[in-house]
C-alpha atoms as a PDB file:
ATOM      1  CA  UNK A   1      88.614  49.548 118.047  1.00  0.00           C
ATOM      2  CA  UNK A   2      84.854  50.373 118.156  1.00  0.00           C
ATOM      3  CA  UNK A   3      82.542  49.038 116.359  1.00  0.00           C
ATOM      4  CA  UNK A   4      81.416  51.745 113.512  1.00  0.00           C
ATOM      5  CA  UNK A   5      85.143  52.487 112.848  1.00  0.00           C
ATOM      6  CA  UNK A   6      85.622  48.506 112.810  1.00  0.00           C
ATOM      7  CA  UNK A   7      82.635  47.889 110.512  1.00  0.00           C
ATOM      8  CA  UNK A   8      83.844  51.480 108.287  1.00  0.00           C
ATOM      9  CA  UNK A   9      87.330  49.646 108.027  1.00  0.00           C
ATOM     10  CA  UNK A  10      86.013  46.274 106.337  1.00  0.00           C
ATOM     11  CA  UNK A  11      83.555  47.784 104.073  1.00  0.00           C
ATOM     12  CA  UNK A  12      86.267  50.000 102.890  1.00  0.00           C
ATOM     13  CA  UNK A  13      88.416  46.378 102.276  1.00  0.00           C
ATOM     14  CA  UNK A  14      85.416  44.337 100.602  1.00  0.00           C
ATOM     15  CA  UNK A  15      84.385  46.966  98.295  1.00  0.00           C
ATOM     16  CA  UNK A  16      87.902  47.558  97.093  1.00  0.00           C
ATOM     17  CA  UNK A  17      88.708  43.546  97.054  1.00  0.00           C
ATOM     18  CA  UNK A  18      85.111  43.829  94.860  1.00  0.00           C
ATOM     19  CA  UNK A  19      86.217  46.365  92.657  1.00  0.00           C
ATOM     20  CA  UNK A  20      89.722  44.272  92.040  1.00  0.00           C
ATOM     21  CA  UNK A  21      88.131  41.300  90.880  1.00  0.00           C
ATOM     22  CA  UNK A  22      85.473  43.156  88.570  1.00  0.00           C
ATOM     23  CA  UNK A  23      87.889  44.715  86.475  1.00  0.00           C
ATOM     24  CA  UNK A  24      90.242  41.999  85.745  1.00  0.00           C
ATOM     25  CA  UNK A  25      89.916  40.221  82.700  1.00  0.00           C
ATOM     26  CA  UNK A  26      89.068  36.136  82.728  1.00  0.00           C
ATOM     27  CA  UNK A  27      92.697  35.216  81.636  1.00  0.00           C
ATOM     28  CA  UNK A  28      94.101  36.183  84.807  1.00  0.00           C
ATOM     29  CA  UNK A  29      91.966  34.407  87.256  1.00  0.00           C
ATOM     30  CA  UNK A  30      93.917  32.774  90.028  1.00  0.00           C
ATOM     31  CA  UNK A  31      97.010  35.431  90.028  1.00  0.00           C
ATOM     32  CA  UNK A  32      95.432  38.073  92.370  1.00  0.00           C
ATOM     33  CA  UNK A  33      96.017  37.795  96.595  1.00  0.00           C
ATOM     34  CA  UNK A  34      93.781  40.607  98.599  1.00  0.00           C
ATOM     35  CA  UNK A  35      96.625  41.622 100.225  1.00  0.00           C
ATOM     36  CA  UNK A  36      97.784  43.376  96.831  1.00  0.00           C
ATOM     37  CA  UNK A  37      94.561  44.585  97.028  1.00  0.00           C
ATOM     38  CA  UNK A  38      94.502  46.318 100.677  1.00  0.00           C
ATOM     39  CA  UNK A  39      97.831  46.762 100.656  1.00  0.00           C
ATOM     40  CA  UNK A  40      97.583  50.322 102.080  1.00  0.00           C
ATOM     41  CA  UNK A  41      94.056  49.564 104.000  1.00  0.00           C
ATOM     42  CA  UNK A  42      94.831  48.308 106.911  1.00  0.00           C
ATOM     43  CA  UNK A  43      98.408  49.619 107.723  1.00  0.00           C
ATOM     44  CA  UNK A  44      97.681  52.059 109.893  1.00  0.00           C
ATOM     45  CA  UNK A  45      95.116  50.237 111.596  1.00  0.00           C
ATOM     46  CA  UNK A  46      95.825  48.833 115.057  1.00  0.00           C
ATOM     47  CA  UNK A  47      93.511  45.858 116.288  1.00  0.00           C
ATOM     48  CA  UNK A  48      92.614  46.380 119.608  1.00  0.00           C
ATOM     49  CA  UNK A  49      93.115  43.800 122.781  1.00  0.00           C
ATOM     50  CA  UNK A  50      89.469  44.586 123.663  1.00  0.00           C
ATOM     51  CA  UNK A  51      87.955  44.221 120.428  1.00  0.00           C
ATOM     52  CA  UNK A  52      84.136  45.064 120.606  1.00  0.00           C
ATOM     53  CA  UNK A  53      83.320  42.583 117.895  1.00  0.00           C
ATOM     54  CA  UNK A  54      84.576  38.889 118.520  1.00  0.00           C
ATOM     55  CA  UNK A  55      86.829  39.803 121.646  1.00  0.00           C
ATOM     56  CA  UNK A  56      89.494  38.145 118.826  1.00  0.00           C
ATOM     57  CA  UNK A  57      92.801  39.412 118.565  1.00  0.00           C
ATOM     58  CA  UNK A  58      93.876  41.104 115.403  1.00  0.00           C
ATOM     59  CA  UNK A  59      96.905  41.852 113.658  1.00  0.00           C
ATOM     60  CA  UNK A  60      97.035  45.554 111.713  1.00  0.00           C
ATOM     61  CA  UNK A  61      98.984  44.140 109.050  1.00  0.00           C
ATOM     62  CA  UNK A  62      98.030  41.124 108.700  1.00  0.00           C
ATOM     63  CA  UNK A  63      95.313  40.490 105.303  1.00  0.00           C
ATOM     64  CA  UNK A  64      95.565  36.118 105.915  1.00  0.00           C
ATOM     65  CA  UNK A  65      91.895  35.639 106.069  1.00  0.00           C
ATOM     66  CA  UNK A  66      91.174  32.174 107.637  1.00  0.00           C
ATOM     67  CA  UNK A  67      88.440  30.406 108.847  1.00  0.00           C
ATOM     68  CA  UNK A  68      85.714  31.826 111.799  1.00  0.00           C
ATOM     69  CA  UNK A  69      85.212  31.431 115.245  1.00  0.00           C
ATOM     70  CA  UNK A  70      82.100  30.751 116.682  1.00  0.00           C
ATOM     71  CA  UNK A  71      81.214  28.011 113.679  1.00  0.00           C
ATOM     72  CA  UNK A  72      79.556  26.079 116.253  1.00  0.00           C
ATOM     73  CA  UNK A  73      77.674  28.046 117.245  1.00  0.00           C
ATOM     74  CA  UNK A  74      76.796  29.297 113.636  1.00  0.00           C
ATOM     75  CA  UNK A  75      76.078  25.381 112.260  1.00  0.00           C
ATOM     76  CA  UNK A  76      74.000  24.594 114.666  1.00  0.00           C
ATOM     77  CA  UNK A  77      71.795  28.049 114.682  1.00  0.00           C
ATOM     78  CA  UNK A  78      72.675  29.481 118.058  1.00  0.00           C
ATOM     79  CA  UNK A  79      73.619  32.665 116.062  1.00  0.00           C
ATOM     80  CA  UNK A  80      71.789  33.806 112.827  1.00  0.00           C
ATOM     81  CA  UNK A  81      71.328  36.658 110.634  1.00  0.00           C
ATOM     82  CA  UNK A  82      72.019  40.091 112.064  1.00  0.00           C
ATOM     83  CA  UNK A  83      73.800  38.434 115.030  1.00  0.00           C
ATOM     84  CA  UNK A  84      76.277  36.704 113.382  1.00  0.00           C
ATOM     85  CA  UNK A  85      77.199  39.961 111.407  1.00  0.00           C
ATOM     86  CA  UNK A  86      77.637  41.500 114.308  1.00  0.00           C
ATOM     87  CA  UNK A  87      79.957  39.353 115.771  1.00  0.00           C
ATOM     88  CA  UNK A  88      82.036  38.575 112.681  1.00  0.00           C
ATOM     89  CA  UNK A  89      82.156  42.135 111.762  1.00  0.00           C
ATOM     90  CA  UNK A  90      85.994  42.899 111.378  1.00  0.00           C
ATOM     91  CA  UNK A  91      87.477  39.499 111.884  1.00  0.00           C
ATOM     92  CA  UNK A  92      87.883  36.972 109.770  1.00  0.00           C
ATOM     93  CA  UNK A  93      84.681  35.479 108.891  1.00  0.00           C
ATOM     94  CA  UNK A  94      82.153  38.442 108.675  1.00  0.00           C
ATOM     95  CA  UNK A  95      79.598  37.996 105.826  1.00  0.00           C
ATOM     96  CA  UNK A  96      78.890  40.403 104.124  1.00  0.00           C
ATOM     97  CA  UNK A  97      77.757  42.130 100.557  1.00  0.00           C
ATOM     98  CA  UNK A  98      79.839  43.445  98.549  1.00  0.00           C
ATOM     99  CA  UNK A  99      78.578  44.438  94.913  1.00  0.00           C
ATOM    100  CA  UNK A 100      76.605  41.461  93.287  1.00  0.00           C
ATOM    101  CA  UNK A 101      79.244  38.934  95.784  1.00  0.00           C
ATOM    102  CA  UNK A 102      78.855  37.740  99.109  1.00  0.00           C
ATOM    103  CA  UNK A 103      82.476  37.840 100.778  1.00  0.00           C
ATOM    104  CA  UNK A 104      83.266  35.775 104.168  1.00  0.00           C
ATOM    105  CA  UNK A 105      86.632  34.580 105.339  1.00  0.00           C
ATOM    106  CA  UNK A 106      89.104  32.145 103.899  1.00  0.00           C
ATOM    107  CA  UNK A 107      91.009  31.527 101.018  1.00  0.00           C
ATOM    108  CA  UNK A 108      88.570  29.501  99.072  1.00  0.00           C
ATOM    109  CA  UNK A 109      86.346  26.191  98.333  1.00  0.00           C
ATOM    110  CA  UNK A 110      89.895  24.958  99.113  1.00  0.00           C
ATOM    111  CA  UNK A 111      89.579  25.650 103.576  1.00  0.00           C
ATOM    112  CA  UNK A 112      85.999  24.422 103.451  1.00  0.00           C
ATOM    113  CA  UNK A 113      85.809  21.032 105.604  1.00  0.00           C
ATOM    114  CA  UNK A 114      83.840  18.833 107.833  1.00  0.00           C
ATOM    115  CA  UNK A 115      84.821  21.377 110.627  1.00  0.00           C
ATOM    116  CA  UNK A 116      83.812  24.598 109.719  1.00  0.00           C
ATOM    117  CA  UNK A 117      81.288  23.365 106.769  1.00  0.00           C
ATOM    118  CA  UNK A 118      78.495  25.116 108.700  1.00  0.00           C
ATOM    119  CA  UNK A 119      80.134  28.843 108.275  1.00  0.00           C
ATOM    120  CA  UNK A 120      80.439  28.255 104.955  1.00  0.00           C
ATOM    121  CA  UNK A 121      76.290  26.993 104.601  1.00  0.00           C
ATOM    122  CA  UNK A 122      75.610  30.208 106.725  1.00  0.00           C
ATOM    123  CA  UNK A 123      77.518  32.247 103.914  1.00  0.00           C
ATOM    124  CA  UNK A 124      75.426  30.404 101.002  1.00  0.00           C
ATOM    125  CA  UNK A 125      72.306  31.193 102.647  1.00  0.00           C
ATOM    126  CA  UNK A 126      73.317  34.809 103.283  1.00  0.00           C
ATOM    127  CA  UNK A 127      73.733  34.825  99.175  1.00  0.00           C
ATOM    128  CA  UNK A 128      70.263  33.040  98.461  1.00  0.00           C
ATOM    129  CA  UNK A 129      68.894  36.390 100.171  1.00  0.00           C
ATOM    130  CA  UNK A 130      69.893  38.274  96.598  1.00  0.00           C
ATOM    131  CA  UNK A 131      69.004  35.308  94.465  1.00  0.00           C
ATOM    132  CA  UNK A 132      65.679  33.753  94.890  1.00  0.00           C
ATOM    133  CA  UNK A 133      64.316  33.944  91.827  1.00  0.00           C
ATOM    134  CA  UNK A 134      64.540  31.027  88.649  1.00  0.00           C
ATOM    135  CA  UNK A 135      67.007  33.169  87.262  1.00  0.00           C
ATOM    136  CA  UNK A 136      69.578  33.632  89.497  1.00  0.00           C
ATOM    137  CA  UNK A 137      72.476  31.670  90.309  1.00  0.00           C
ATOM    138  CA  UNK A 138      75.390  31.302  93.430  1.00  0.00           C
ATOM    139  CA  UNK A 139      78.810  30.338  91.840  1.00  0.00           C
ATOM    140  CA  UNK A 140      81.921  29.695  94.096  1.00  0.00           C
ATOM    141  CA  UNK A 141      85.079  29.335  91.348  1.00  0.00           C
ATOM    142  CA  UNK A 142      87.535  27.028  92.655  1.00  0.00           C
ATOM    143  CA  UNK A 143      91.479  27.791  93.284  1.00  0.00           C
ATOM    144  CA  UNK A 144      93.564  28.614  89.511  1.00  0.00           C
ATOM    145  CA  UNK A 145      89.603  30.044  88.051  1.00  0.00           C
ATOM    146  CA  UNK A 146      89.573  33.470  90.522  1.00  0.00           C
ATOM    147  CA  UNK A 147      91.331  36.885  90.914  1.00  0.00           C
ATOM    148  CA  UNK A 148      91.078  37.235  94.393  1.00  0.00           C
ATOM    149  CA  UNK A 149      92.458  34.397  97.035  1.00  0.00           C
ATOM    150  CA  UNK A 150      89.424  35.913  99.697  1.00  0.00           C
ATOM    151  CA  UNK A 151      86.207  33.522  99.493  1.00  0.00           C
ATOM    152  CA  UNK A 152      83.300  34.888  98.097  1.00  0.00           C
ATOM    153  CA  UNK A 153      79.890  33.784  96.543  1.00  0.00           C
ATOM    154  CA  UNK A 154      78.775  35.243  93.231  1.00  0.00           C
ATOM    155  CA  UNK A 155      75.170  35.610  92.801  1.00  0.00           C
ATOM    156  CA  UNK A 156      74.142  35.879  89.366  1.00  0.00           C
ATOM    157  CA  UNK A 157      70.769  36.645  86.989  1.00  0.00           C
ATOM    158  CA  UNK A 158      72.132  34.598  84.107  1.00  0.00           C
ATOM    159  CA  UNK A 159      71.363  34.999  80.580  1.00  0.00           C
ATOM    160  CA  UNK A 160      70.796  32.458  78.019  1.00  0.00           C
ATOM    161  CA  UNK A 161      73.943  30.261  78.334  1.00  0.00           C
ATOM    162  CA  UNK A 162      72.622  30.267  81.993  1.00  0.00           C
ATOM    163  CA  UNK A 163      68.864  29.739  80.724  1.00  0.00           C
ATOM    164  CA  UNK A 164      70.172  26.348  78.394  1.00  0.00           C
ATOM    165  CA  UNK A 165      71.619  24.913  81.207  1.00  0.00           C
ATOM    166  CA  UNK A 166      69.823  25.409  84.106  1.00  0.00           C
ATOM    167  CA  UNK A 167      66.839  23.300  81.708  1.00  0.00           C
ATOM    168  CA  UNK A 168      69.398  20.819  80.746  1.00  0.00           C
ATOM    169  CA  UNK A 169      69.882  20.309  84.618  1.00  0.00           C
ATOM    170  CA  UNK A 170      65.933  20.257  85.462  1.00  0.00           C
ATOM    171  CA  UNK A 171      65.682  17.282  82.945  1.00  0.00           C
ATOM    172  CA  UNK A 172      68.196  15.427  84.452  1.00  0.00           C
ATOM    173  CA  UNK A 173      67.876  15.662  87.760  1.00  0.00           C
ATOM    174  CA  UNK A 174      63.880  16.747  88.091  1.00  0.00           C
ATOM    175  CA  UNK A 175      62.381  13.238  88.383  1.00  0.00           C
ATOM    176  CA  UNK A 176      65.400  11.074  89.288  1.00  0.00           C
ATOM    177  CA  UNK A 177      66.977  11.197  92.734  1.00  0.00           C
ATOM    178  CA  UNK A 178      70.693  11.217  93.545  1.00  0.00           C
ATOM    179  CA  UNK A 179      73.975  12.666  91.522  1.00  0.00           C
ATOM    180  CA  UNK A 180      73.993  12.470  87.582  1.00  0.00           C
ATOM    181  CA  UNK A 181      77.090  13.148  85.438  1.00  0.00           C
ATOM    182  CA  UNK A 182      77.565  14.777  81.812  1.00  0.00           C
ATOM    183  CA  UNK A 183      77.711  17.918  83.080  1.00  0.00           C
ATOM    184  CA  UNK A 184      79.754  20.663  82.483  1.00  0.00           C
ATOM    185  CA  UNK A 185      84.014  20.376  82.992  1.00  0.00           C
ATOM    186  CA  UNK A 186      83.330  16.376  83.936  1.00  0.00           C
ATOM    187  CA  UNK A 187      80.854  18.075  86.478  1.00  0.00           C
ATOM    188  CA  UNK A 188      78.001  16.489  88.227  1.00  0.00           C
ATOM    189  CA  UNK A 189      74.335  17.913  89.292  1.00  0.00           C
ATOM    190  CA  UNK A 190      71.418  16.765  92.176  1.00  0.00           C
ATOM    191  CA  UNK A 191      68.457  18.100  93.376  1.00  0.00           C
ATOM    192  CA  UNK A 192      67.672  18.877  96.422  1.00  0.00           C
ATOM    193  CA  UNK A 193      64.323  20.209  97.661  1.00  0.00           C
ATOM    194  CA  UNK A 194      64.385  23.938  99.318  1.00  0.00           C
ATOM    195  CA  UNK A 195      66.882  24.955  99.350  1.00  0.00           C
ATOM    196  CA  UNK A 196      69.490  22.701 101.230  1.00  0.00           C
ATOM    197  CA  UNK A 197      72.788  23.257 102.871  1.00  0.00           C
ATOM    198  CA  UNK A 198      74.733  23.756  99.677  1.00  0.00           C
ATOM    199  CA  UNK A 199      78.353  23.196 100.506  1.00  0.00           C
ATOM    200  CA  UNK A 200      77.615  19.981 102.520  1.00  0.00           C
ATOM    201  CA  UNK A 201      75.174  18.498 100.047  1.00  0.00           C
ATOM    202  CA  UNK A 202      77.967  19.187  97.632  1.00  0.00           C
ATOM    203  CA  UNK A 203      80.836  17.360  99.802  1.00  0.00           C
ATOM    204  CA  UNK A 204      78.465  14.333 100.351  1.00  0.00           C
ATOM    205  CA  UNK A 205      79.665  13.431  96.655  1.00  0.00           C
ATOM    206  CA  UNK A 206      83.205  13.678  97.554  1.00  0.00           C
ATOM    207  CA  UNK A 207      86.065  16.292  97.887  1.00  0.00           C
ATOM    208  CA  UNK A 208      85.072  20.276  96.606  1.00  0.00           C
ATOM    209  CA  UNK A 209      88.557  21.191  96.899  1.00  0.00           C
ATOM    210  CA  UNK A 210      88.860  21.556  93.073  1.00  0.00           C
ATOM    211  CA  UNK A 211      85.323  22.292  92.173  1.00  0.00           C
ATOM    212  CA  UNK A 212      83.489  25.188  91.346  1.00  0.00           C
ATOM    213  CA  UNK A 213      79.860  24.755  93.477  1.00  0.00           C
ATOM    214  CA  UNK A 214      76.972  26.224  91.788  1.00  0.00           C
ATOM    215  CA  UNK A 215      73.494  26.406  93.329  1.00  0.00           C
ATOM    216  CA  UNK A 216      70.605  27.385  91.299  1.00  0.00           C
ATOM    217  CA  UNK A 217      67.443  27.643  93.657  1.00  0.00           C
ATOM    218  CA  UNK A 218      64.183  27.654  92.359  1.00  0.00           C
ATOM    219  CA  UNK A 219      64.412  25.256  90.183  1.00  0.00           C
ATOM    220  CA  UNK A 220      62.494  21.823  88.906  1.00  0.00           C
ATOM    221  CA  UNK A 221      59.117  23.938  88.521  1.00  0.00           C
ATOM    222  CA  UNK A 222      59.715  25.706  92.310  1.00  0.00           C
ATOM    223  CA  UNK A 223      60.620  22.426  94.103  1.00  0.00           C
ATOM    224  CA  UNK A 224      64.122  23.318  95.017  1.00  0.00           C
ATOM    225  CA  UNK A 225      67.398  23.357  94.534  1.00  0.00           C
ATOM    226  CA  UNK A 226      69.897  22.085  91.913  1.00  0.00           C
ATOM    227  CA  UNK A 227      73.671  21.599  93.359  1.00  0.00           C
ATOM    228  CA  UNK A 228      75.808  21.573  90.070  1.00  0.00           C
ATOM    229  CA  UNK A 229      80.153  20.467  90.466  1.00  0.00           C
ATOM    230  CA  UNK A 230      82.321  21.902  87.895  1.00  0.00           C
ATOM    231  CA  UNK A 231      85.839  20.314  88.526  1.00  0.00           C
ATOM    232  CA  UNK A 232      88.925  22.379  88.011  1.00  0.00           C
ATOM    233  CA  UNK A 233      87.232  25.091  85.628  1.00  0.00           C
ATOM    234  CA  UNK A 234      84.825  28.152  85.859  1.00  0.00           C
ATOM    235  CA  UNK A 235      81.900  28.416  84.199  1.00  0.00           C
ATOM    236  CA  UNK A 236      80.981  31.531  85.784  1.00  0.00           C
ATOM    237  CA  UNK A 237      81.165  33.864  82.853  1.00  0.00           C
ATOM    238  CA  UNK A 238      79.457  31.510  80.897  1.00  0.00           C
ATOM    239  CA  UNK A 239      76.534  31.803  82.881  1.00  0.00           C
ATOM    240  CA  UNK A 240      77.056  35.366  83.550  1.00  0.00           C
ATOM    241  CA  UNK A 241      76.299  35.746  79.830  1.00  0.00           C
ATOM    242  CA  UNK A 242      79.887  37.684  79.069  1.00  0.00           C
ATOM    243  CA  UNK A 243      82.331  35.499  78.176  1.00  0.00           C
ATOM    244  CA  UNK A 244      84.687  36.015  75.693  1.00  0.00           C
ATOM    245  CA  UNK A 245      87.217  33.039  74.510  1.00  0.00           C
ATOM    246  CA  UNK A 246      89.547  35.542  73.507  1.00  0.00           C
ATOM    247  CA  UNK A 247      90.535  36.120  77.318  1.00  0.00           C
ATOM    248  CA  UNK A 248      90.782  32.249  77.859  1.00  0.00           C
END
């Protein structure tokens, strides 16, 4: 398959897994699997066995979206920004925009590991691109708190839920190194200066299996980064500013 048909094919799948996961309410987070989704995307397409992308081969019916390869190459910077798109572009692991969410491949915070933590850093920095500023924040909801079993990074300009905590987070973890707890959902927060390699700072205090990961950059007067765990709960609409308990 060449390229610009390749590239038309996922951008047709992203913006309709985007559009799924917009319009379903917060109550049914968790129930949604992209292949309901894309159902009748990618049917009639046939991978080719000289793919022009990732020389991968790809099934036309399949919509299992599993870790990269390449992650070596990716974690240790042999292949960067407009490369990597490139070469990810129709397979599993592309990153790419779609809406106010950065989508790559996998099921969740769930497949991230030791072995393939590095695609998954790439993907976070791809997101800090569209959030840079103090009032922006990059949510990943964990498995049970999301509509659509396809991994993707929210970035969000938070309101004042989003403003409370993000200062409740500076004083905690501004002027005293290492993790602190009392956060949200038995959650704990660090900072980091820049802005680090979010997933693996995140696994260096344990398993992220359950957790929602929340970066908010900019932060502690410019210095850097805070790394916030939510365990087994999403506090994305919180922070979004449009939550409604109603839906819960």
């Amino acid at each position: 398959m060449q390229l610009p048909m390749l590239a038309a094919v996922v951008l047709s799948v992203v913006s309709l897994a985007s559009a799924a996961e917009a319009g379903a309410s917060a109550s049914q987070r968790g129930s949604r699997s992209l292949s309901d989704v894309m159902e009748n995307v990618t049917q009639s397409k046939e991978a080719s066995s000289h793919s022009a992308v990732a020389g991968e081969q790809q099934s036309a019916d399949s919509t299992t979206l599993m870790p990269v390869p390449n992650q070596t190459d990716l974690s240790e910077g042999k292949v960067s920004g407009e490369d990597a798109l490139e070469l990810h572009l129709g397979s599993s692991g592309g990153w790419h925009q779609g809406g106010d969410k950065m989508w790559g491949g996998g099921r969740g915070i769930e497949d991230i590991n030791l072995g393939n933590v590095g695609y998954y850093n790439e993907g976070m920095y791809a997101a800090h691109a569209h959030c840079r500023d103090t009032h922006c924040a990059l949510i990943v909801n964990p498995p049970g708190h999301r509509t659509v079993q396809h991994f993707h990074i929210h970035f969000v300009h938070f309101k004042s839920y989003g403003s409370n905590l993000k200062r409740s987070l500076e004083r905690m973890v501004c002027s005293s190194a290492g993790w602190h707890g009392g956060c949200p959902c038995g959650g704990k927060a660090a900072f980091f200066p820049g802005f680090p390699l979010v997933f693996s700072a995140a696994m260096s205090e344990g398993s992220i299996a359950h957790a929602s990961v929340i970066a908010w950059p900019a932060s502690c007067g410019g210095r850097g980064t805070i790394v916030q765990l939510a365990y087994d709960c999403s506090i994305e609409h919180q922070i979004r500013g449009d939550y409604n308990p109603r839906l819960r």
